[in-house]
Each structure stands twice: as C-alpha cells, then as structure tokens.
N, C-alpha and C. Protein backbone atom coordinates (compact mmCIF):
# COMPACT_ATOMS: atom_id res chain seq x y z
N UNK A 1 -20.67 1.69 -94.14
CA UNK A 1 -20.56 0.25 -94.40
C UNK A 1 -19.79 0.04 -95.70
N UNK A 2 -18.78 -0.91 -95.84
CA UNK A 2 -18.18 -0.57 -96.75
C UNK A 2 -17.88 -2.06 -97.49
N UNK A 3 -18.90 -2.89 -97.19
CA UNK A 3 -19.18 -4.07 -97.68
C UNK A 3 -19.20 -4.01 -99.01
N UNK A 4 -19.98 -2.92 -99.64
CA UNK A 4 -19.85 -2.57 -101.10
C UNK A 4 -18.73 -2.55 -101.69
N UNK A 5 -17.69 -1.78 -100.84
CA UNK A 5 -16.18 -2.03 -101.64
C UNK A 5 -15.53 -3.32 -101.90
N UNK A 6 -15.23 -3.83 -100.54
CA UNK A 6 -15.04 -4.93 -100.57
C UNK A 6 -15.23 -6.14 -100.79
N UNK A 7 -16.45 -6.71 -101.00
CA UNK A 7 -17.29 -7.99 -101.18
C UNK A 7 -17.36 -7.64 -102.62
N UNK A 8 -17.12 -6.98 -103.76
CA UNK A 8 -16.64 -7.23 -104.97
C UNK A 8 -14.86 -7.88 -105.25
N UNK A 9 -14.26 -7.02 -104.35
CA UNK A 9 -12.88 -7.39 -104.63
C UNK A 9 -12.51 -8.79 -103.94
N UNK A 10 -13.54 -9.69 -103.03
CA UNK A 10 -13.51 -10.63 -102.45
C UNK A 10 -13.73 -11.22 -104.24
N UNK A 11 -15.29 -11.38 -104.21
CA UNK A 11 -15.51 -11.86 -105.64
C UNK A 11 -15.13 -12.23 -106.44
N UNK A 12 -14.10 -10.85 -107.07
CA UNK A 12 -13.19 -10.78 -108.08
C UNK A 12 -11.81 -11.94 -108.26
N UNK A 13 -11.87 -11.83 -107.22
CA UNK A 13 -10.02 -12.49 -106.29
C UNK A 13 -9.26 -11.25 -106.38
N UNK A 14 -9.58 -10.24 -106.06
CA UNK A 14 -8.59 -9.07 -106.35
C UNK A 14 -8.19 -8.41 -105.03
N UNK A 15 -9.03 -8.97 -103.60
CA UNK A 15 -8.80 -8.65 -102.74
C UNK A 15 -7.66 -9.18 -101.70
N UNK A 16 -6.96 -8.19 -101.72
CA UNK A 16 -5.11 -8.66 -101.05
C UNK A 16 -5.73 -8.14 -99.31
N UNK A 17 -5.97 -8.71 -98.23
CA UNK A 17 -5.80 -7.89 -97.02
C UNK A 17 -4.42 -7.50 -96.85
N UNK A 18 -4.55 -6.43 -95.79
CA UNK A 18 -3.30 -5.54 -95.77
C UNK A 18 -3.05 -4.87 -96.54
N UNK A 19 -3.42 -4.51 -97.96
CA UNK A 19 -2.72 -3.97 -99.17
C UNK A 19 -4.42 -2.89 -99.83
N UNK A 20 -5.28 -3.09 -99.23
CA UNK A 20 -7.01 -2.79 -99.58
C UNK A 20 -6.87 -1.21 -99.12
N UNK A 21 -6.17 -0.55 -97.95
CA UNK A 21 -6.44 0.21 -96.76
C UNK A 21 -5.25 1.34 -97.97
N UNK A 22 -5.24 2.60 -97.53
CA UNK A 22 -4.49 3.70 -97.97
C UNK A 22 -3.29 3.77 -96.77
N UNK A 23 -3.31 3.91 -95.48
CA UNK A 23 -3.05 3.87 -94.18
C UNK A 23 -2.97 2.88 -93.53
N UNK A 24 -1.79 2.47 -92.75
CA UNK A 24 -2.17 1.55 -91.65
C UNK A 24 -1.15 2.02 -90.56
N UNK A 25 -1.26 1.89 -89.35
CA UNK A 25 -0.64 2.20 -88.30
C UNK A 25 -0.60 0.72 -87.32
N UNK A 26 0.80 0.43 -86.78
CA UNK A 26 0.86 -0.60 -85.72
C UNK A 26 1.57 -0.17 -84.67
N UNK A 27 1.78 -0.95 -83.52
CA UNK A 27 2.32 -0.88 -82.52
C UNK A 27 2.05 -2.01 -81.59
N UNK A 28 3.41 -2.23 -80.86
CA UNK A 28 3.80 -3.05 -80.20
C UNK A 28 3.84 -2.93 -79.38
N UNK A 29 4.22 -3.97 -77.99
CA UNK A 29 4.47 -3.78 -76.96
C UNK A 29 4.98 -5.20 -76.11
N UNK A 30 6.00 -5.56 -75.76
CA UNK A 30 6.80 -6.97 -75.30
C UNK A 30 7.39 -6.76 -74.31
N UNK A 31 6.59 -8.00 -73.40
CA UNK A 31 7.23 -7.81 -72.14
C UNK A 31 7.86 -9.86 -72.03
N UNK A 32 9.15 -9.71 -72.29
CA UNK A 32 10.26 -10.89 -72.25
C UNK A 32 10.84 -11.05 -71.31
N UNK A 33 10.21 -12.70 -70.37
CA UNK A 33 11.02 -13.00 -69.13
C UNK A 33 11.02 -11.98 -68.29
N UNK A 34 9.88 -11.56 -67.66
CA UNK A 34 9.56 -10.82 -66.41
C UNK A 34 9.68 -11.18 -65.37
N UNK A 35 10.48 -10.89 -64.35
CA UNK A 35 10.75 -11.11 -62.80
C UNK A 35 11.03 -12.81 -63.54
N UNK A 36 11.21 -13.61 -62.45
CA UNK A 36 11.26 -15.02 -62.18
C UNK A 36 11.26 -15.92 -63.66
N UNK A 37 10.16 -15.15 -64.09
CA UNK A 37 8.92 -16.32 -65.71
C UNK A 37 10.37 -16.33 -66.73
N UNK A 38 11.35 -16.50 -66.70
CA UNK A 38 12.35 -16.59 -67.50
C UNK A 38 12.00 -17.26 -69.06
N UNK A 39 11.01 -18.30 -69.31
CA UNK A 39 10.29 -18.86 -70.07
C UNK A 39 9.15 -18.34 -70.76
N UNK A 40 8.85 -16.72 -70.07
CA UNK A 40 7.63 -16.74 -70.84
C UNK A 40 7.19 -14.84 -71.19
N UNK A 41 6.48 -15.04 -72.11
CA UNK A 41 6.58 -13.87 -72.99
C UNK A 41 5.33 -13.47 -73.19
N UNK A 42 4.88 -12.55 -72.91
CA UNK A 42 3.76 -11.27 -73.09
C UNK A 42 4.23 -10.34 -74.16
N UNK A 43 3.20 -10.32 -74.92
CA UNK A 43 2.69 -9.54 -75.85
C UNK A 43 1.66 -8.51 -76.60
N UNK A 44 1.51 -7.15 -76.62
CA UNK A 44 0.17 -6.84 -76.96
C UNK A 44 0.75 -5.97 -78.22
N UNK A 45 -0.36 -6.07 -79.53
CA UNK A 45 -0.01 -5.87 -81.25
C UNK A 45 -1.35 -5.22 -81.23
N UNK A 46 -1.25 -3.97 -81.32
CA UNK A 46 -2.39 -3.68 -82.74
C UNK A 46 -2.32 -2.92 -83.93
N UNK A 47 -2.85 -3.47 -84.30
CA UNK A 47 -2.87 -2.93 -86.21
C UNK A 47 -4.18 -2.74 -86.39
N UNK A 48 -4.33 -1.08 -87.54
CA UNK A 48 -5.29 -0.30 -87.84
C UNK A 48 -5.20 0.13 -89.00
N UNK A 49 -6.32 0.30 -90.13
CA UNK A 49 -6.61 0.44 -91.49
C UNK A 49 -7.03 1.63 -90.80
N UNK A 50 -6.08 3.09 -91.07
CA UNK A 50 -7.02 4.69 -90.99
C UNK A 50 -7.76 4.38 -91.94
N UNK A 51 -7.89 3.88 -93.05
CA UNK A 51 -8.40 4.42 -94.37
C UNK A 51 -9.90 4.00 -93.64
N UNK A 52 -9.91 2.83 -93.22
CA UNK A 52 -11.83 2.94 -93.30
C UNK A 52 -12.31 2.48 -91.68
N UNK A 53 -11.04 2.67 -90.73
CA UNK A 53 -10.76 2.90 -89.64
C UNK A 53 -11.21 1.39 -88.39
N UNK A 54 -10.57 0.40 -88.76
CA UNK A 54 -11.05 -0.69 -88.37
C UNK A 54 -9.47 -1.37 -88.04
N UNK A 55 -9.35 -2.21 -86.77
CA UNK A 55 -8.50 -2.65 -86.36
C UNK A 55 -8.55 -4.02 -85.29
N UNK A 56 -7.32 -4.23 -85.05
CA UNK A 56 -7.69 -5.63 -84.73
C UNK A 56 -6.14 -5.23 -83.45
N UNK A 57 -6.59 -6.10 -81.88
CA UNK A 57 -5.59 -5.74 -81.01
C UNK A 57 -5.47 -7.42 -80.71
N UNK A 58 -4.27 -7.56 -80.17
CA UNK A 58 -4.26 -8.91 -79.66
C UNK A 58 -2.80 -9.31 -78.36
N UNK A 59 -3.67 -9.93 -77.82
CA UNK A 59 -2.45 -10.43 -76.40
C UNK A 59 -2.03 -12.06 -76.45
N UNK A 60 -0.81 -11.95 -76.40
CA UNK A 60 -0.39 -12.93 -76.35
C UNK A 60 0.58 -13.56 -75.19
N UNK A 61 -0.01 -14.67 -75.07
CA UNK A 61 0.90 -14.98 -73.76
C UNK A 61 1.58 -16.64 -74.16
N UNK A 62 2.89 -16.23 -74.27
CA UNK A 62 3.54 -18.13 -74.99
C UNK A 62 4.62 -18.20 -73.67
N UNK A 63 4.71 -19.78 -73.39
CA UNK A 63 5.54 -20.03 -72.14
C UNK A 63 6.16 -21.20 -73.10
N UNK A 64 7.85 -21.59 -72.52
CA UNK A 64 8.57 -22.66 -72.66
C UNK A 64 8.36 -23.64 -72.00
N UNK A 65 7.48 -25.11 -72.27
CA UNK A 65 7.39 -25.29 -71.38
C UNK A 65 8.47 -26.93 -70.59
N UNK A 66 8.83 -26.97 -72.11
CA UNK A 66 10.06 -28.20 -72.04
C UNK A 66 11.16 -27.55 -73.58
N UNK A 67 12.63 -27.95 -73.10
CA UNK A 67 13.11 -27.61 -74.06
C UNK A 67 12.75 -27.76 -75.43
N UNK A 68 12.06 -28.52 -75.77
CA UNK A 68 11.30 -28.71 -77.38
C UNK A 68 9.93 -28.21 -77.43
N UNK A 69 9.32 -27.49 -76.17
CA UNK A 69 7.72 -27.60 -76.17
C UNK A 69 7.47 -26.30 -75.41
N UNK A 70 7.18 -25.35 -76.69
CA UNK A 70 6.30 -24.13 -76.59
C UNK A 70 4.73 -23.69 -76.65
N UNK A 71 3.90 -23.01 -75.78
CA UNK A 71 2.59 -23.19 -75.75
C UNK A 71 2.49 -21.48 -76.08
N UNK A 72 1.62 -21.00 -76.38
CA UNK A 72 1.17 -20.23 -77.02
C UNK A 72 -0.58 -20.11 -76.86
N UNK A 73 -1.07 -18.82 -76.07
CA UNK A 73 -2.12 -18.58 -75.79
C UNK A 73 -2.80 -17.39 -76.68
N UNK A 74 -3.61 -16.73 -77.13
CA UNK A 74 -4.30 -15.55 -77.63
C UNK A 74 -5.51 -15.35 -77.40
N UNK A 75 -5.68 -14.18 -77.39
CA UNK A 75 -7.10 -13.51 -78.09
C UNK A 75 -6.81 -12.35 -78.51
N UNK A 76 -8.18 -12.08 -78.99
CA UNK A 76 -7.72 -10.99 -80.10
C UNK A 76 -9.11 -10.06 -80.42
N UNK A 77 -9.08 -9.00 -80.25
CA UNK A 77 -10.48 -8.46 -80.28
C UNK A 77 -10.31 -7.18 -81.76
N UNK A 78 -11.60 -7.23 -82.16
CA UNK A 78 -11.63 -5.99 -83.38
C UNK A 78 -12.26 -5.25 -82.97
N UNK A 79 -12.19 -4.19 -83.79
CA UNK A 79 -12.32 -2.83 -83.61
C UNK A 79 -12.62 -2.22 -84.90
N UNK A 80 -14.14 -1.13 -84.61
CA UNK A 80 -14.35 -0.49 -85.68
C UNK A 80 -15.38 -0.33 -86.45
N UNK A 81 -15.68 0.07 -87.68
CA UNK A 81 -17.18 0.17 -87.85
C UNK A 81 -17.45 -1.43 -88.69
N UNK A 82 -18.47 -2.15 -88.61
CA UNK A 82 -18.61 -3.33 -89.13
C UNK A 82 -18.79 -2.66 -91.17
N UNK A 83 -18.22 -3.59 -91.70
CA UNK A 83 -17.75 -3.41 -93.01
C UNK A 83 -16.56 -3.40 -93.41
N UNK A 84 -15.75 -2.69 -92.23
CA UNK A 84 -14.50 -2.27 -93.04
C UNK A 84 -13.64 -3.51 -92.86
N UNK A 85 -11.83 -3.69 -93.25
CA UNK A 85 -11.26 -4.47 -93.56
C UNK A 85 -11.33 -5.13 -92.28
N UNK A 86 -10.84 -4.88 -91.28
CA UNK A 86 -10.74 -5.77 -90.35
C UNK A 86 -12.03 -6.52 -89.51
N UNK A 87 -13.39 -5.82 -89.67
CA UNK A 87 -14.56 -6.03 -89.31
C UNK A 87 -15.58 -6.56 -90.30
N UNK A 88 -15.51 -7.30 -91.12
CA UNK A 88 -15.56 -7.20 -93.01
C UNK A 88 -17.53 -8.27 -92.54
N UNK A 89 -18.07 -7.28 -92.55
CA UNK A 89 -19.34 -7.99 -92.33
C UNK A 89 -20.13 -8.35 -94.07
N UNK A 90 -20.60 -9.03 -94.39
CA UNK A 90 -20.71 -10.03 -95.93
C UNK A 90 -22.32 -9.93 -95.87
N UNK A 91 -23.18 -9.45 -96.68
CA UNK A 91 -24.39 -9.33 -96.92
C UNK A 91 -24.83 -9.60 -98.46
N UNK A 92 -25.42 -10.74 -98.13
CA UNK A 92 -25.49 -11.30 -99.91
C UNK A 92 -27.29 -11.29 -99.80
N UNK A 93 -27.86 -10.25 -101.00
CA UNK A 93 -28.95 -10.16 -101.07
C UNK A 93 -29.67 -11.74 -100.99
N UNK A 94 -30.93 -11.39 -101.10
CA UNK A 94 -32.14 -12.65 -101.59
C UNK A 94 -31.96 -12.89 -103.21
N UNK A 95 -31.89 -14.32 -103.49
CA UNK A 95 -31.82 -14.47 -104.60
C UNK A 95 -32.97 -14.88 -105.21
N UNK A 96 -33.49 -14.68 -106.70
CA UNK A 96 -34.73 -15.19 -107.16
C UNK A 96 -34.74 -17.11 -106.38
N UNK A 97 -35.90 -17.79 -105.70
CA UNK A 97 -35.50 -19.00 -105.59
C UNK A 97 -35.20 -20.09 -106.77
N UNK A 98 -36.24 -19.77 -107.61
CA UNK A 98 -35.87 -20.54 -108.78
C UNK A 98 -34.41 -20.69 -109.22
N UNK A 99 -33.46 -19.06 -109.71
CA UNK A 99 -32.13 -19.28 -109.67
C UNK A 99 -31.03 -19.56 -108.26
N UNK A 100 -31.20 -19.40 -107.53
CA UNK A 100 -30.83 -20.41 -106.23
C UNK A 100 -30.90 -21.94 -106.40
N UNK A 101 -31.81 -21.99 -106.79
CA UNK A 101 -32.12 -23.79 -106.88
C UNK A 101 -31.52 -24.66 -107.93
N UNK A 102 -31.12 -23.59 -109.10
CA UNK A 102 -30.65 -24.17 -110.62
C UNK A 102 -29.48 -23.66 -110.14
N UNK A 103 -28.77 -22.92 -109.59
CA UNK A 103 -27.23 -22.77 -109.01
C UNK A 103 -26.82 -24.07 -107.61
N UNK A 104 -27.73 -24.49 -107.63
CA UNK A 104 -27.46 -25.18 -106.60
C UNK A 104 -27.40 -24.66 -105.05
N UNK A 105 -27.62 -23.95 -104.52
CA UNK A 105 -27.33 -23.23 -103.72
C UNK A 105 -28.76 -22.41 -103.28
N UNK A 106 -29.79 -23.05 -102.75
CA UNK A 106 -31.21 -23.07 -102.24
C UNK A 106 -31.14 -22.20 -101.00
N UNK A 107 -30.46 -21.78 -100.04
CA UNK A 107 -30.62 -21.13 -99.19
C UNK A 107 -30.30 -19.65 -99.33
N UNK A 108 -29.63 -19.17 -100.58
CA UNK A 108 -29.47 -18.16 -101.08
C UNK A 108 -30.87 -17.42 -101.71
N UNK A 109 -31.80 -18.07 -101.07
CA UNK A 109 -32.61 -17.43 -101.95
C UNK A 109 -33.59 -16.81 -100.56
N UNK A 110 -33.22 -17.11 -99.36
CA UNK A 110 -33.52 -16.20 -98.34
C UNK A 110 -32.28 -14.74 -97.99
N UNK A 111 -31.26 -15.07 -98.97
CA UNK A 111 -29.88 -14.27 -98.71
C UNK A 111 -29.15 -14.51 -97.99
N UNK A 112 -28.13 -13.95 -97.48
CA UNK A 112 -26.75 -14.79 -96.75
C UNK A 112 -26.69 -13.40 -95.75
N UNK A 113 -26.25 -13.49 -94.40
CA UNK A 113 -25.39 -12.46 -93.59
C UNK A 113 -24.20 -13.08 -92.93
N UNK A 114 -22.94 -12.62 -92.73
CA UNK A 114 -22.14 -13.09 -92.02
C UNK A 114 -21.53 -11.48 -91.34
N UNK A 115 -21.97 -11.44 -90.02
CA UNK A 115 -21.55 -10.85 -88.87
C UNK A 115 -20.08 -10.57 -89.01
N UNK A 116 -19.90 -9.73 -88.38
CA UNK A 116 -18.03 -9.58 -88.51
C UNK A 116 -17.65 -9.79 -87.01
N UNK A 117 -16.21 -9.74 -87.48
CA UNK A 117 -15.69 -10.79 -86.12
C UNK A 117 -15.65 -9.62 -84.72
N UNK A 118 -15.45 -10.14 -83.73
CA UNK A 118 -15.76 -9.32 -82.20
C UNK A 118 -14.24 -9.88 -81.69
N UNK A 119 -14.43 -11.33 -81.52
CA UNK A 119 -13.37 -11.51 -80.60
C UNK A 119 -12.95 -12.88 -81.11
N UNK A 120 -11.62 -12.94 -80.95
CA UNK A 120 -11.22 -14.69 -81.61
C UNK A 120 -10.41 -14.77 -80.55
N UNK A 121 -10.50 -16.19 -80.08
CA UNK A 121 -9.73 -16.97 -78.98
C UNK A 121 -8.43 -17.64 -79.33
N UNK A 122 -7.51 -18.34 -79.20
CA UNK A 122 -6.90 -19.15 -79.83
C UNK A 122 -5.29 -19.90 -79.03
N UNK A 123 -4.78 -21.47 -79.39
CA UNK A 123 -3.90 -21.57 -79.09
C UNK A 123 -3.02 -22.61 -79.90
N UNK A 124 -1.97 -22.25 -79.66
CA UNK A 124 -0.84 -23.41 -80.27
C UNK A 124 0.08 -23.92 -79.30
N UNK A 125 0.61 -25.22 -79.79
CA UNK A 125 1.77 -26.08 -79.45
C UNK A 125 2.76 -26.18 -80.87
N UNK A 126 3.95 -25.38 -80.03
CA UNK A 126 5.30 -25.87 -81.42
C UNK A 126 6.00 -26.73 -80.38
N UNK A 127 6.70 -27.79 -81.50
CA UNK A 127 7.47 -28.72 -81.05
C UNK A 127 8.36 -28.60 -82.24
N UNK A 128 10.06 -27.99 -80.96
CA UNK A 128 10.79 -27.98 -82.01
C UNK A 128 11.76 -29.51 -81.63
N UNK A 129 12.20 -29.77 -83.21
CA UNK A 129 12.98 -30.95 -82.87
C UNK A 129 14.00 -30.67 -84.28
C-alpha cells in the first residue's frame, strides 16, 4: 500500500502525476474508419507505473456525427494494487474530536477513506465552429 508515499506528496503540493513513478510503459492501438463507419474511430490506450505497478486501460469510441458535431464515448478501467498512482486509495486516520471540531471539520474525527477508482464511464460533445 503505498498511500504512505503518496498522500504526503498530495499534502505537500509536491505531487506531479505521471512524473511520481520511476517507469512507465504505454501502448496503443487505433482502429480509423473501419469497413463502411468512415466517421468513426476506435481506440484502446493503456498506461502503467512499473514502479508501483498500477495502470489505467481505456476504450474509446468517437463518431462524426454532423460536420461540426463530434461525440465521443469512454470507459476506462484500473488496474493494480490499491495505493499506488493510478489506484491512489486515501486513508486519513481518526482525529482527536475535540481538534476536528476546532478545525472545523467534525467528521474527521471518525477518519476519512476514499476507495480507489475501478472503473470511470464517460462522454463528450465537441462542436467545432
């Protein structure tokens, strides 16, 4: 778990993603205007931190669907042990409640978890003009 490394350099502001890892490895793969779909474009990307071995893959599927109006589909799944950069799971102890309460911030005093990510969905509309 490597929350320890990281959730200081979050802290700090010293944490750059992409730049945290010793290693990274990507690869591509594009498939442009297949048979007939002259408009539309498949994609699969993944990128991997060897250093603490966590990665993130993603498919993309964007169609033309008027000369000014591009749509754009994703998901995107991670990979890896929870902690590391791309899986970055956040565990903030129990805080005394009293100092929780004089920080403002009262629910910190049961502690904080935030899960790391599994899978993200996502879409866009560009409109070029």
């Amino acid at each position: 778990d490597l929350t320890g490394t990281y959730l200081p350099m979050i802290f700090n502001g010293v944490f750059q993603a992409l730049y945290v890892g010793r290693h990274y490895v990507s690869l591509a793969a594009y498939l442009v205007a297949p048979g007939d779909w002259d408009d539309t474009t498949f994609a699969l990307v993944g990128l991997a931190n060897l250093s603490d071995r966590t990665g993130v893959i993603r498919f993309n599927y964007t169609v033309k669907v008027l000369t000014y109006l591009t749509v754009n589909a994703f998901i995107s799944g991670f990979v890896g042990d929870a902690g590391g950069e791309f899986r970055l799971k956040v565990r903030i102890p129990p805080v005394e409640p009293s100092l929780a309460e004089t920080a403002g911030v009262p629910y910190l005093a049961s502690g904080l978890t935030f899960n790391p990510p599994t899978v993200q969905l996502g879409a866009t509309v560009v409109i070029d003009f």
